[in-house]
PDB file of N, CA and C in Angstrom:
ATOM      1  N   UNK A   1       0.842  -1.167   0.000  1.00  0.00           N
ATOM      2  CA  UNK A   1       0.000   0.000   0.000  1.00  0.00           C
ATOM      3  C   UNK A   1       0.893   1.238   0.000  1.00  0.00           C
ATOM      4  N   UNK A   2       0.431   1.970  -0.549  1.00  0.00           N
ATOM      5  CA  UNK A   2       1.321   3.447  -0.816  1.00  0.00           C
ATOM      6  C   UNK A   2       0.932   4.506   0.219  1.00  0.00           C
ATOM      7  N   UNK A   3       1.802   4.768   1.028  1.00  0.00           N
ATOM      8  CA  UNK A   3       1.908   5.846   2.042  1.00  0.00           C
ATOM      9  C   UNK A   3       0.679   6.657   1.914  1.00  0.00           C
ATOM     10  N   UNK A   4       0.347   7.452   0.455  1.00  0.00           N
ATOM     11  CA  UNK A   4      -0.513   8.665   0.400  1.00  0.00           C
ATOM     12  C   UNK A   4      -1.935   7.666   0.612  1.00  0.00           C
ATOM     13  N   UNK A   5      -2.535   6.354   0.021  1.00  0.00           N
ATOM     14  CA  UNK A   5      -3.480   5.257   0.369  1.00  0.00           C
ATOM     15  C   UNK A   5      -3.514   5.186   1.778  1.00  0.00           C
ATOM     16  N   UNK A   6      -2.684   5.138   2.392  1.00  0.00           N
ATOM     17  CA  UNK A   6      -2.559   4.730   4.398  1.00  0.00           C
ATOM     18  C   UNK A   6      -3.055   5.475   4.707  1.00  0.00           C
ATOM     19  N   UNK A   7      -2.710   6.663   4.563  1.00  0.00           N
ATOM     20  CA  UNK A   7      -2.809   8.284   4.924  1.00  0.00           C
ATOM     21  C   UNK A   7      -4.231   8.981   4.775  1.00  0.00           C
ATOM     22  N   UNK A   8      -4.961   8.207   3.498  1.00  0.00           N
ATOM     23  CA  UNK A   8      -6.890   8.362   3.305  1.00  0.00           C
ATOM     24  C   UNK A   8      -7.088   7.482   4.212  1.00  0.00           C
ATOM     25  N   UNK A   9      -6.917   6.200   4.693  1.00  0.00           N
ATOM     26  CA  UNK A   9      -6.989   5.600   5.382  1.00  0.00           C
ATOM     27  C   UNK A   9      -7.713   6.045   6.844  1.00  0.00           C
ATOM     28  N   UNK A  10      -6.335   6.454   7.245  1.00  0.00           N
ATOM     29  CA  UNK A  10      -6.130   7.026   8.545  1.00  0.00           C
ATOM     30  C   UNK A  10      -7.308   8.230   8.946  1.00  0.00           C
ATOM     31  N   UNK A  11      -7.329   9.318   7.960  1.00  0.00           N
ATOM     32  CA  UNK A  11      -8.014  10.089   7.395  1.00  0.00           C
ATOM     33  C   UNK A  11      -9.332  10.110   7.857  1.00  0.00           C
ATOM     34  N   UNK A  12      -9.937   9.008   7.185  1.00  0.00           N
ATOM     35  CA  UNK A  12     -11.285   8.463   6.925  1.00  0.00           C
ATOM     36  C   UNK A  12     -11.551   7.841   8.405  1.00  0.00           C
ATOM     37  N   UNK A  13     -11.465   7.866   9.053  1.00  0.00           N
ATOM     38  CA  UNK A  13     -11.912   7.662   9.933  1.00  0.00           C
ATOM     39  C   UNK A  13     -10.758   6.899  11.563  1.00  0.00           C
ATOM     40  N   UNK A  14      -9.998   6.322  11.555  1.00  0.00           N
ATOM     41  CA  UNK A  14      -9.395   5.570  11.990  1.00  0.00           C
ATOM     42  C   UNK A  14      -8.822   6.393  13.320  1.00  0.00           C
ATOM     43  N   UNK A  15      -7.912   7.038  12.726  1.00  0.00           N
ATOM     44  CA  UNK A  15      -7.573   8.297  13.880  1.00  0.00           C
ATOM     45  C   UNK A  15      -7.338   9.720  13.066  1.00  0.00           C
ATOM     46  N   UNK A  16      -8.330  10.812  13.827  1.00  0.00           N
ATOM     47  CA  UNK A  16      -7.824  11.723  12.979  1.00  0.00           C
ATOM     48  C   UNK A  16      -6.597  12.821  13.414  1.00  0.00           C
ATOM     49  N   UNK A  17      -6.010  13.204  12.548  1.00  0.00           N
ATOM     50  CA  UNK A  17      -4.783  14.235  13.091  1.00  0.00           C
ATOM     51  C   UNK A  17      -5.290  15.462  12.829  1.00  0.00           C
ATOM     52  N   UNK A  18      -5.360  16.671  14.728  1.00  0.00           N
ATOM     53  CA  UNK A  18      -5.905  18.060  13.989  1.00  0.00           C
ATOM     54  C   UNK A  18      -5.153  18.380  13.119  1.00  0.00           C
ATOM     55  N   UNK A  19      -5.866  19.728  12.851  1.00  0.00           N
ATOM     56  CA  UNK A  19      -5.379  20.670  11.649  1.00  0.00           C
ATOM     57  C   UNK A  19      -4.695  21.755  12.148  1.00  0.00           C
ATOM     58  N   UNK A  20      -4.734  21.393  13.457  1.00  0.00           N
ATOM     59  CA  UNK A  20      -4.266  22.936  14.526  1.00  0.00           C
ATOM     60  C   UNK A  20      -3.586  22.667  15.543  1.00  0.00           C
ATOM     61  N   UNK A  21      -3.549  23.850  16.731  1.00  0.00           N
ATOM     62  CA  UNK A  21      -3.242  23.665  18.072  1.00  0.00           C
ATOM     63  C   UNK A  21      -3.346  25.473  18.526  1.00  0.00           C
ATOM     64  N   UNK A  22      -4.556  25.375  19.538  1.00  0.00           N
ATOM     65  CA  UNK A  22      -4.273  26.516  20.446  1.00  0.00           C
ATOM     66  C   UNK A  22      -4.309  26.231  21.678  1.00  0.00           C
ATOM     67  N   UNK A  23      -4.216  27.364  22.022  1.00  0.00           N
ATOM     68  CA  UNK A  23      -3.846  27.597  23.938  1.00  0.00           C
ATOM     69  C   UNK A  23      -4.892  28.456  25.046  1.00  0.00           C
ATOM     70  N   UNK A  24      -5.819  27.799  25.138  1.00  0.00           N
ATOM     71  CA  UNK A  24      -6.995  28.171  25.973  1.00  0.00           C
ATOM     72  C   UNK A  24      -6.870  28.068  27.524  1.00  0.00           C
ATOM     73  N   UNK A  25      -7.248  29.292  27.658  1.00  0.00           N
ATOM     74  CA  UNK A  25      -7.177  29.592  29.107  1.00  0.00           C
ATOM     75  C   UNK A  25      -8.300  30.703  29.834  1.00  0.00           C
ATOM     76  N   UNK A  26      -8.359  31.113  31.088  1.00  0.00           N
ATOM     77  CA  UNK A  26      -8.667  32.206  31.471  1.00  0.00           C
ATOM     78  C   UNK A  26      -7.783  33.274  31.652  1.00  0.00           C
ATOM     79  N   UNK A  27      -8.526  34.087  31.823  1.00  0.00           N
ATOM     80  CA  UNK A  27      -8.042  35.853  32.189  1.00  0.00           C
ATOM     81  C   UNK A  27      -8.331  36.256  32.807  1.00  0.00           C
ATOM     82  N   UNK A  28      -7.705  36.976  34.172  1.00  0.00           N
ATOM     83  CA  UNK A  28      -7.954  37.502  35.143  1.00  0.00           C
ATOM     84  C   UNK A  28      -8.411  38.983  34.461  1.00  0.00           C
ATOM     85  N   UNK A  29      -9.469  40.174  34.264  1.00  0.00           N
ATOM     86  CA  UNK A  29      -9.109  41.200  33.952  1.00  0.00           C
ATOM     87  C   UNK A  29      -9.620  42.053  35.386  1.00  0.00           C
ATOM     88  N   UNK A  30      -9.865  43.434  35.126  1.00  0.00           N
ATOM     89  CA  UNK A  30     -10.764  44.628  36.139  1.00  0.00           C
ATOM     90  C   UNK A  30     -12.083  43.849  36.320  1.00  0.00           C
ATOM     91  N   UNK A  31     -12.454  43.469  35.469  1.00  0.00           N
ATOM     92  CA  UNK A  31     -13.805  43.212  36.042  1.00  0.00           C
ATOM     93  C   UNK A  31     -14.469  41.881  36.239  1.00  0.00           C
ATOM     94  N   UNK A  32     -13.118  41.009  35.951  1.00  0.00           N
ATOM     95  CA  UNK A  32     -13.630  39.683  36.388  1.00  0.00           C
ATOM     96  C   UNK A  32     -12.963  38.688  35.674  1.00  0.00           C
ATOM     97  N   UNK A  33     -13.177  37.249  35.131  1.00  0.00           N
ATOM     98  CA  UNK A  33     -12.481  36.553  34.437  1.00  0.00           C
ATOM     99  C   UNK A  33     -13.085  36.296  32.805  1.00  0.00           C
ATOM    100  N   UNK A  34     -12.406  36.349  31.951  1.00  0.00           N
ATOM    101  CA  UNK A  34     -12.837  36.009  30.535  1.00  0.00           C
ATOM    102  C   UNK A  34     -12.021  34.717  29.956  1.00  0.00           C
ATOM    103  N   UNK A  35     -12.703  33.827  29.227  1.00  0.00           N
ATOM    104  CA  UNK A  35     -12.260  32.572  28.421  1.00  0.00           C
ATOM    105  C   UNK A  35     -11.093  33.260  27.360  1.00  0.00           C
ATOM    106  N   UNK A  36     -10.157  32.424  26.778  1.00  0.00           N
ATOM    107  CA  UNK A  36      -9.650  33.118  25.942  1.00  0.00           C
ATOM    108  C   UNK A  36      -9.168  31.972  25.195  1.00  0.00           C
ATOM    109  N   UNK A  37      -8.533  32.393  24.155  1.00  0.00           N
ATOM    110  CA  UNK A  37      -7.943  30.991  23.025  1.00  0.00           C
ATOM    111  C   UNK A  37      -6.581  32.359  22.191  1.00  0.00           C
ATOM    112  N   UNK A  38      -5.631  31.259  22.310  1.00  0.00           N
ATOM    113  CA  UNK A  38      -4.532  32.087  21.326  1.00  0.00           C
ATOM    114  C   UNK A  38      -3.658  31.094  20.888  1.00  0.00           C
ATOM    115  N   UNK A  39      -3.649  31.147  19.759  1.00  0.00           N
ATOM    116  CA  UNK A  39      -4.315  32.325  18.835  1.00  0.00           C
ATOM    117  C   UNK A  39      -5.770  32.457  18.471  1.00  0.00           C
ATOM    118  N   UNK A  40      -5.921  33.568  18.352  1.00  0.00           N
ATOM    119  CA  UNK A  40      -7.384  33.971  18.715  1.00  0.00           C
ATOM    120  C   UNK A  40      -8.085  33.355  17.635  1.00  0.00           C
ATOM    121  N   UNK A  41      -9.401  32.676  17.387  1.00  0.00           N
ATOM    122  CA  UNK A  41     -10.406  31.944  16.071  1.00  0.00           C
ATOM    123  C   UNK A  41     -10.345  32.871  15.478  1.00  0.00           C
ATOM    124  N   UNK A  42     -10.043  32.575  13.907  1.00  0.00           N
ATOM    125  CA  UNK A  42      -9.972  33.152  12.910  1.00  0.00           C
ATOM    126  C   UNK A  42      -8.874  33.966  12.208  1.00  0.00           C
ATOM    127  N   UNK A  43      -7.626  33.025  13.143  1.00  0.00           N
ATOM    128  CA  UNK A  43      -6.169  33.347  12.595  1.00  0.00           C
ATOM    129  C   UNK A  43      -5.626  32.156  12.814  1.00  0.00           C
ATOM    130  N   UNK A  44      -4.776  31.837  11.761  1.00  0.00           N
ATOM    131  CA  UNK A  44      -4.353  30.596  11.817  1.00  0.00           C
ATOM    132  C   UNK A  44      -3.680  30.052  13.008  1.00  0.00           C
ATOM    133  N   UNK A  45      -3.800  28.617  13.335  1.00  0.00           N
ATOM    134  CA  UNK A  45      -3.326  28.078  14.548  1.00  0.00           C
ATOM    135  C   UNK A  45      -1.932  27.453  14.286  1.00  0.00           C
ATOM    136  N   UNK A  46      -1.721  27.543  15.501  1.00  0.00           N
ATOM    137  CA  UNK A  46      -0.226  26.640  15.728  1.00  0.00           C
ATOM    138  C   UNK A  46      -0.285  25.382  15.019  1.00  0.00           C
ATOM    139  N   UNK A  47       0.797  24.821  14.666  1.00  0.00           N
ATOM    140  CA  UNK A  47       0.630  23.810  13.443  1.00  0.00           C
ATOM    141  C   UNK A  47       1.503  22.650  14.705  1.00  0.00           C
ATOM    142  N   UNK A  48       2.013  22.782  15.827  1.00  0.00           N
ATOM    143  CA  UNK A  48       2.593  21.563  16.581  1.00  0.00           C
ATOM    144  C   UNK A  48       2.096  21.602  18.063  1.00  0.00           C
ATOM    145  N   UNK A  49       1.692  20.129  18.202  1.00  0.00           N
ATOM    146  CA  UNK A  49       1.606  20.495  19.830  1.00  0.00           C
ATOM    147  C   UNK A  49       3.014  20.686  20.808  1.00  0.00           C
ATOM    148  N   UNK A  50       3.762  20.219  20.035  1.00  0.00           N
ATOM    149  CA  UNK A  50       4.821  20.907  20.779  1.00  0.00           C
ATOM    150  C   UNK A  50       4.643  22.498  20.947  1.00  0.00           C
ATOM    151  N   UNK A  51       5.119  23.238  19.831  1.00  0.00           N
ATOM    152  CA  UNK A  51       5.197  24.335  20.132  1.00  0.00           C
ATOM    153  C   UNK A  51       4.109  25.170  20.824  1.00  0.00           C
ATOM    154  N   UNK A  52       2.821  24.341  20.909  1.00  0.00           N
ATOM    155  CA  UNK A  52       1.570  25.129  21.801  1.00  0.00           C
ATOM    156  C   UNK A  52       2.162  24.736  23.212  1.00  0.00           C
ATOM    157  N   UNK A  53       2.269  23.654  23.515  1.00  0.00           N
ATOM    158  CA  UNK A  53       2.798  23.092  25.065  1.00  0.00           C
ATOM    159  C   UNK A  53       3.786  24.228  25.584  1.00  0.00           C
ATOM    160  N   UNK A  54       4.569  24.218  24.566  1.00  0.00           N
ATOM    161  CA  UNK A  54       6.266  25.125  25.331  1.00  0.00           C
ATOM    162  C   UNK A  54       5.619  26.964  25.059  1.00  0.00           C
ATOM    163  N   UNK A  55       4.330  27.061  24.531  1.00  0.00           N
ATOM    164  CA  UNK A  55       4.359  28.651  24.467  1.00  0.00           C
ATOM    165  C   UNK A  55       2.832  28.465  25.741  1.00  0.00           C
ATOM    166  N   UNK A  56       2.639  27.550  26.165  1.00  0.00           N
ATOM    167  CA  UNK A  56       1.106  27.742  27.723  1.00  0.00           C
ATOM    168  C   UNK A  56       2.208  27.420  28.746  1.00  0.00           C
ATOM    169  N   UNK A  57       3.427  26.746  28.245  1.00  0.00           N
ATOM    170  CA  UNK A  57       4.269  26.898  29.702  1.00  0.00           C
ATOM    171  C   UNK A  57       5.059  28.213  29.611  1.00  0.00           C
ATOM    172  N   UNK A  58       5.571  28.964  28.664  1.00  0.00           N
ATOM    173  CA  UNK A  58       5.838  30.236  28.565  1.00  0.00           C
ATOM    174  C   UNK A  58       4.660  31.139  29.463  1.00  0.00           C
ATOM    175  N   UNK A  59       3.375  31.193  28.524  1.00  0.00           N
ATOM    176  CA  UNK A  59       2.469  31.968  29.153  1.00  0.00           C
ATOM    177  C   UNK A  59       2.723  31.555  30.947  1.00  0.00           C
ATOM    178  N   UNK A  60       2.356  30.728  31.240  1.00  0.00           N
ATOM    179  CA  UNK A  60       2.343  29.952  33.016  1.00  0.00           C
ATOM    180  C   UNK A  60       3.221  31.503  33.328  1.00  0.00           C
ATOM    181  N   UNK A  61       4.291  30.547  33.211  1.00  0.00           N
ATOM    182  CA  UNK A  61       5.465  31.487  33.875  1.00  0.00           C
ATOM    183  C   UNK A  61       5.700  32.684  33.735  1.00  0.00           C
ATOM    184  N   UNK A  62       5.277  33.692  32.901  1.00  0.00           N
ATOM    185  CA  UNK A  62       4.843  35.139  32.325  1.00  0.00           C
ATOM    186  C   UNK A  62       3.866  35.376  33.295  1.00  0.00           C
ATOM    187  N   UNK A  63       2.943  34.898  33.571  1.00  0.00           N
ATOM    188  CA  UNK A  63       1.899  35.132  34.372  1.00  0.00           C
ATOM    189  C   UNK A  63       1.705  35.089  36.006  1.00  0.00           C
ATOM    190  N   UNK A  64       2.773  33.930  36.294  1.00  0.00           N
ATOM    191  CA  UNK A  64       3.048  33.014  37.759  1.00  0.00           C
ATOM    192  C   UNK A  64       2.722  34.345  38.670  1.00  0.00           C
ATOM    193  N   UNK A  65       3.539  35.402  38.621  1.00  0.00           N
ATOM    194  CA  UNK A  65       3.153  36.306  40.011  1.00  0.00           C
ATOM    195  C   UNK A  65       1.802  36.811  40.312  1.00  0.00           C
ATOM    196  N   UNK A  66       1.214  37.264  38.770  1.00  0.00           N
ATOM    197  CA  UNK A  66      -0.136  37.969  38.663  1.00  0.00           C
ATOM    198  C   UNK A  66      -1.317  36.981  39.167  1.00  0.00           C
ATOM    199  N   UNK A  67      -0.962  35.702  38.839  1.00  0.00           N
ATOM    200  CA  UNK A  67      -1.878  34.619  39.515  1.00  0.00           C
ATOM    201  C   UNK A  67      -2.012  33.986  40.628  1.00  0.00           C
ATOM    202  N   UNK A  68      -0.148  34.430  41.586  1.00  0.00           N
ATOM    203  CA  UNK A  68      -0.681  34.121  42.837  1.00  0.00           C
ATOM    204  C   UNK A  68      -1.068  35.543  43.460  1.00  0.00           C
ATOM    205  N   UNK A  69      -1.625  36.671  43.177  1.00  0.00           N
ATOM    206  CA  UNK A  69      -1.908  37.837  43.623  1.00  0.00           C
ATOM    207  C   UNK A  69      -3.441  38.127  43.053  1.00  0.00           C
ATOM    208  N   UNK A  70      -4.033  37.252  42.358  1.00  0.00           N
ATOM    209  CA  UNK A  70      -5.215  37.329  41.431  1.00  0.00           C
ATOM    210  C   UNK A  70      -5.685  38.815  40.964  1.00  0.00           C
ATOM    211  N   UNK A  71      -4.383  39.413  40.410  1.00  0.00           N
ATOM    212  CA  UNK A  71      -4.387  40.849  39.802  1.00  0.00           C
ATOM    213  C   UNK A  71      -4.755  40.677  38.611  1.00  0.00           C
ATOM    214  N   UNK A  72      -5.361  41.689  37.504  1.00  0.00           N
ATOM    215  CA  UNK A  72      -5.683  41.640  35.891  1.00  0.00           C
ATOM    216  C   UNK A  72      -4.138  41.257  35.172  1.00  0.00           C
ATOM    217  N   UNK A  73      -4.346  40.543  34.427  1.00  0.00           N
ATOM    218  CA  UNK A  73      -3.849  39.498  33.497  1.00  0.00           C
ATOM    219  C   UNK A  73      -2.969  38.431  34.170  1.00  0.00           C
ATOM    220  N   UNK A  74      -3.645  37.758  35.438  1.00  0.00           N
ATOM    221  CA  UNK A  74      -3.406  36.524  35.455  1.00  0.00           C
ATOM    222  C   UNK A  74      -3.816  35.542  34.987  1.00  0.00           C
ATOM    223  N   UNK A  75      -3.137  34.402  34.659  1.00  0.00           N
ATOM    224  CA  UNK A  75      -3.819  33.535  33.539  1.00  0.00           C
ATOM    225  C   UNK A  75      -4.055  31.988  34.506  1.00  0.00           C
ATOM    226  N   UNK A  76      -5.070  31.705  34.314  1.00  0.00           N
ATOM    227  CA  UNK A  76      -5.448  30.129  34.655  1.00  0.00           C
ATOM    228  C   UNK A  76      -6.111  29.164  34.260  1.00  0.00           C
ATOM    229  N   UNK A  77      -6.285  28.025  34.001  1.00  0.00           N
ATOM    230  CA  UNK A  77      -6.594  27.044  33.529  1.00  0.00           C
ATOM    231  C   UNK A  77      -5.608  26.576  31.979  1.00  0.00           C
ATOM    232  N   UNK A  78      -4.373  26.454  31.629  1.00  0.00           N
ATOM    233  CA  UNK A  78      -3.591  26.983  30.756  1.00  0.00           C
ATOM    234  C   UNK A  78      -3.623  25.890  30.321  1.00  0.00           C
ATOM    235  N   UNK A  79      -4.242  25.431  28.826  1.00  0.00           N
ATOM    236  CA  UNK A  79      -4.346  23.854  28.318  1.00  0.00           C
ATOM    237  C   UNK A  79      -3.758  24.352  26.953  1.00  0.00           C
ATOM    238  N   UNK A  80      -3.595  23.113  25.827  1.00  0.00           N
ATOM    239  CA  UNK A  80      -3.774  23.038  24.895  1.00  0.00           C
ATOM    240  C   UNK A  80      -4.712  22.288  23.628  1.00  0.00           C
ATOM    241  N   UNK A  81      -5.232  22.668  23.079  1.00  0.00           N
ATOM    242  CA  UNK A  81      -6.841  22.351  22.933  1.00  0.00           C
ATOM    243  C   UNK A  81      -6.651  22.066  20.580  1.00  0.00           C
ATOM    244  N   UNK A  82      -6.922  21.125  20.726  1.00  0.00           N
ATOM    245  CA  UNK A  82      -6.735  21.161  18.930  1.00  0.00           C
ATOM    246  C   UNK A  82      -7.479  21.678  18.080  1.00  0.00           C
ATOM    247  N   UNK A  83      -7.963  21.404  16.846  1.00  0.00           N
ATOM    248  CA  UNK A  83      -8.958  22.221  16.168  1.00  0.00           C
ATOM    249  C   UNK A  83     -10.413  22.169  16.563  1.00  0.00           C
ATOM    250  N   UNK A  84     -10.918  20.893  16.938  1.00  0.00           N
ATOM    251  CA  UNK A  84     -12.080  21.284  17.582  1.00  0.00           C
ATOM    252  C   UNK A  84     -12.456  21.475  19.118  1.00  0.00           C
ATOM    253  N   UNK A  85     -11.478  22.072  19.389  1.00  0.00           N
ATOM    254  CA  UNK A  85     -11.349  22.519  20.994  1.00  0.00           C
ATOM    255  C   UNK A  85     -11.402  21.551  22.153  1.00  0.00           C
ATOM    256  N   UNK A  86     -10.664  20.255  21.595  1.00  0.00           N
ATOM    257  CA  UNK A  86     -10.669  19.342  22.253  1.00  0.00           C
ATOM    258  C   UNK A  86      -9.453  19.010  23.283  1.00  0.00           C
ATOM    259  N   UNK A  87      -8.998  19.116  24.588  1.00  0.00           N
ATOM    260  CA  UNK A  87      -8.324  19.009  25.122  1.00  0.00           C
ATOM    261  C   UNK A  87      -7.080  18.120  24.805  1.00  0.00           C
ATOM    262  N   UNK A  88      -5.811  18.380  24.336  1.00  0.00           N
ATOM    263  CA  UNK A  88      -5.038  17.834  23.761  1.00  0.00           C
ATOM    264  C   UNK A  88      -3.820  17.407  24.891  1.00  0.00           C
ATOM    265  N   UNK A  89      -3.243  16.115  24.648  1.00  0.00           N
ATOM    266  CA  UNK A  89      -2.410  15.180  25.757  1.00  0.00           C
ATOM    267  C   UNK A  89      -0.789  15.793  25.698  1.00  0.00           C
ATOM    268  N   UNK A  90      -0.613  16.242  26.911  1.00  0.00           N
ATOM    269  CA  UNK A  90       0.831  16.367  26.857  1.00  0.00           C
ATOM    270  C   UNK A  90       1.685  15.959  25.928  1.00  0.00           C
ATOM    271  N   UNK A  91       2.690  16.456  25.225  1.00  0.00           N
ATOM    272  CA  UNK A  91       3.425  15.301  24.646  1.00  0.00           C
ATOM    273  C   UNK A  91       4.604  14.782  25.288  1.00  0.00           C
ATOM    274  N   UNK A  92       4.978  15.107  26.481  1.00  0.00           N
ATOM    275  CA  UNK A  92       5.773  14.651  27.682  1.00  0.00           C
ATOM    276  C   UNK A  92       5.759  13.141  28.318  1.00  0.00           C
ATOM    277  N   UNK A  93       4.228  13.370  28.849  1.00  0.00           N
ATOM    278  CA  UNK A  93       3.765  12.547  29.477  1.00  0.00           C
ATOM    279  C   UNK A  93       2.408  11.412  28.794  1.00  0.00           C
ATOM    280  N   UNK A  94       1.967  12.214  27.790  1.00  0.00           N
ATOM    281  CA  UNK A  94       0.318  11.750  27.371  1.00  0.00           C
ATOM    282  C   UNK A  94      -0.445  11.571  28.026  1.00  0.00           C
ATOM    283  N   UNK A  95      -0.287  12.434  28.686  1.00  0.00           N
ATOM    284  CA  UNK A  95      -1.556  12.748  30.010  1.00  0.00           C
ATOM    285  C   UNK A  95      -1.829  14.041  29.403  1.00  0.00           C
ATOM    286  N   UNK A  96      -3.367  14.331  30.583  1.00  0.00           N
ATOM    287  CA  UNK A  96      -3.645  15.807  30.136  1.00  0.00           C
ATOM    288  C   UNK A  96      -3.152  16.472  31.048  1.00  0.00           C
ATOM    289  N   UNK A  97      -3.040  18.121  30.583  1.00  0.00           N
ATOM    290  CA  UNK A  97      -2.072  18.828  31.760  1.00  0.00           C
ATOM    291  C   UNK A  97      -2.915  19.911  31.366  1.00  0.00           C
ATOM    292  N   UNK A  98      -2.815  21.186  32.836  1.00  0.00           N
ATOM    293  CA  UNK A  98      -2.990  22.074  32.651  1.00  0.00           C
ATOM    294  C   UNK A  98      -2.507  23.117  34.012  1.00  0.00           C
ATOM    295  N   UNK A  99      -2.065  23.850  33.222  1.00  0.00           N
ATOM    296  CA  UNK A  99      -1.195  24.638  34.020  1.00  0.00           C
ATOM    297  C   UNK A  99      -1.648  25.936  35.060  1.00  0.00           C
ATOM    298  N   UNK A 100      -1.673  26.308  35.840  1.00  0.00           N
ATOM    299  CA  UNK A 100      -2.715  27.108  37.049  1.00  0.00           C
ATOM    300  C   UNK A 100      -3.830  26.872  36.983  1.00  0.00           C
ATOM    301  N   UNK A 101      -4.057  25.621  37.417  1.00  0.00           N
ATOM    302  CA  UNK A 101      -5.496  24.868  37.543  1.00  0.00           C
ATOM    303  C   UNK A 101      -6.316  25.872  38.481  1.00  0.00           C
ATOM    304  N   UNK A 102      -7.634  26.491  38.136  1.00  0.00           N
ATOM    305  CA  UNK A 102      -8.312  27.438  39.074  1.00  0.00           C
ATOM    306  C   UNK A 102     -10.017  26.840  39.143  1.00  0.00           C
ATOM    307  N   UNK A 103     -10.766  26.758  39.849  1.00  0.00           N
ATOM    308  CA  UNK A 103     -12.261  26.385  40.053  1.00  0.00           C
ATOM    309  C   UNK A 103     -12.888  27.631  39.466  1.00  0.00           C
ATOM    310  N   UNK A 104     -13.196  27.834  38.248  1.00  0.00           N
ATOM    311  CA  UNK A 104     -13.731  29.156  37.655  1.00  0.00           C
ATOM    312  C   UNK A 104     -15.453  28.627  37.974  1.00  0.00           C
ATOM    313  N   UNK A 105     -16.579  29.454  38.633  1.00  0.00           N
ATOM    314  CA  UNK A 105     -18.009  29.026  38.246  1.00  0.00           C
ATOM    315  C   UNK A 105     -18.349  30.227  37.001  1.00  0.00           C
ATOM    316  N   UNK A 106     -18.559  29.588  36.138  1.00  0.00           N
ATOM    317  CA  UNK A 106     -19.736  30.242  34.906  1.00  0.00           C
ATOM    318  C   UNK A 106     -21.119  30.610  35.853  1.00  0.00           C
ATOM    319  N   UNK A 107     -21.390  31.556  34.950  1.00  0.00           N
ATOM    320  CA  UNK A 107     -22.875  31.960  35.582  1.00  0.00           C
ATOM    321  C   UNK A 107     -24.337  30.911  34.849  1.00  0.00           C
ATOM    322  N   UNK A 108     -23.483  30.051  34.149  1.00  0.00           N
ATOM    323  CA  UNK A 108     -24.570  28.731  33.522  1.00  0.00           C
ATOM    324  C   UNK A 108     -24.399  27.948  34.780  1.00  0.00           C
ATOM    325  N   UNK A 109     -24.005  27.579  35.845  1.00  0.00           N
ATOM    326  CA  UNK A 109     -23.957  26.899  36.545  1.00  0.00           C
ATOM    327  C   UNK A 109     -22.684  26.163  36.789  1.00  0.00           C
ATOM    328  N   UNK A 110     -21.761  26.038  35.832  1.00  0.00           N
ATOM    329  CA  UNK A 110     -20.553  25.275  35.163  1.00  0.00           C
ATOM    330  C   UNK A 110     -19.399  25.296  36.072  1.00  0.00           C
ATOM    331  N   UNK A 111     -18.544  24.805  36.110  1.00  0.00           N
ATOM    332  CA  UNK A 111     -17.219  25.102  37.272  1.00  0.00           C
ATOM    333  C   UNK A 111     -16.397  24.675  36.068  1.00  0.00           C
ATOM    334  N   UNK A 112     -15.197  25.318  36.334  1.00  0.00           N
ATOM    335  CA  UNK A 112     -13.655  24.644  34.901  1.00  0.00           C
ATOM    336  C   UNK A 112     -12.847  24.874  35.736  1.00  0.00           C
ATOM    337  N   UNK A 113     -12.027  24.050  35.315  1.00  0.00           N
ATOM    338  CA  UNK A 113     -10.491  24.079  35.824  1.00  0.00           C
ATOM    339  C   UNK A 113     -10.426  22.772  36.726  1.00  0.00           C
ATOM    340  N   UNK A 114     -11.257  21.873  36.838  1.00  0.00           N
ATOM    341  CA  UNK A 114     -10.992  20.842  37.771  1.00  0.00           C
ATOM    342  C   UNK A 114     -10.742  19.575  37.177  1.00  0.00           C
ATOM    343  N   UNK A 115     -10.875  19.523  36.074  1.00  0.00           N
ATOM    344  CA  UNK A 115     -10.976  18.207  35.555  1.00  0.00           C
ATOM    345  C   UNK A 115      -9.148  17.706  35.112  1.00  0.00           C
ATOM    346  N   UNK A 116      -8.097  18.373  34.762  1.00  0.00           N
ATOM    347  CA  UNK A 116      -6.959  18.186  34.187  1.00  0.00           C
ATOM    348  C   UNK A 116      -5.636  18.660  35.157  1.00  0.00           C
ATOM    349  N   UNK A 117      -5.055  18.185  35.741  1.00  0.00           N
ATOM    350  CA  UNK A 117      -3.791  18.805  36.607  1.00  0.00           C
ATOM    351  C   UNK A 117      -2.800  18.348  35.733  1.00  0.00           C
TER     352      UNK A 117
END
């Protein structure tokens, strides 16, 4: 079978490979916390989970003081999430990770940040 044949294969259903990689998190701002994704929808995404992993552990640590002081632009819940915003596995460990794990409640009733350490 010819590589580019494997590759519809795979494709078609079997396992699929995103098309992306962003870095979803919260935001501490003035007036409270906001969801965020970066790169922001509707600009192209990171093309490796590597390089999303090593730029939400960048962000972490950019952020580390503002989040233990819960001042505007601390960042928490720091994942990496693929094209359909699906929580994506370390590539360290293949576990899921997420970096300043915080109990956020939505005003839908919802809590985040608890499910991934």
């Amino acid at each position: 079978m010819k590589i580019a044949d494997g590759l519809k294969i795979i494709e078609n259903g079997w396992i699929r490979k995103p098309k992306g990689f962003r870095v979803r998190f919260h935001k501490q701002t003035e007036t409270g916390i906001e969801a965020g994704l970066s790169p922001p929808p509707g600009t192209a995404p990171l093309d490796s989970d590597i390089t999303a992993w090593r730029y939400a552990w960048k962000l972490w640590k950019a952020t580390q003081t503002e989040s233990e002081t819960g001042t505007p632009g601390a960042l928490y819940n720091i994942t990496v999430v693929d094209d359909q915003d699906h929580p994506f596995r370390f590539y360290g460990t293949g576990e899921f990770k997420t970096y300043n794990p915080k109990n956020i409640h939505g005003g839908d009733g919802q809590t985040t940040g608890e499910v991934h350490t």
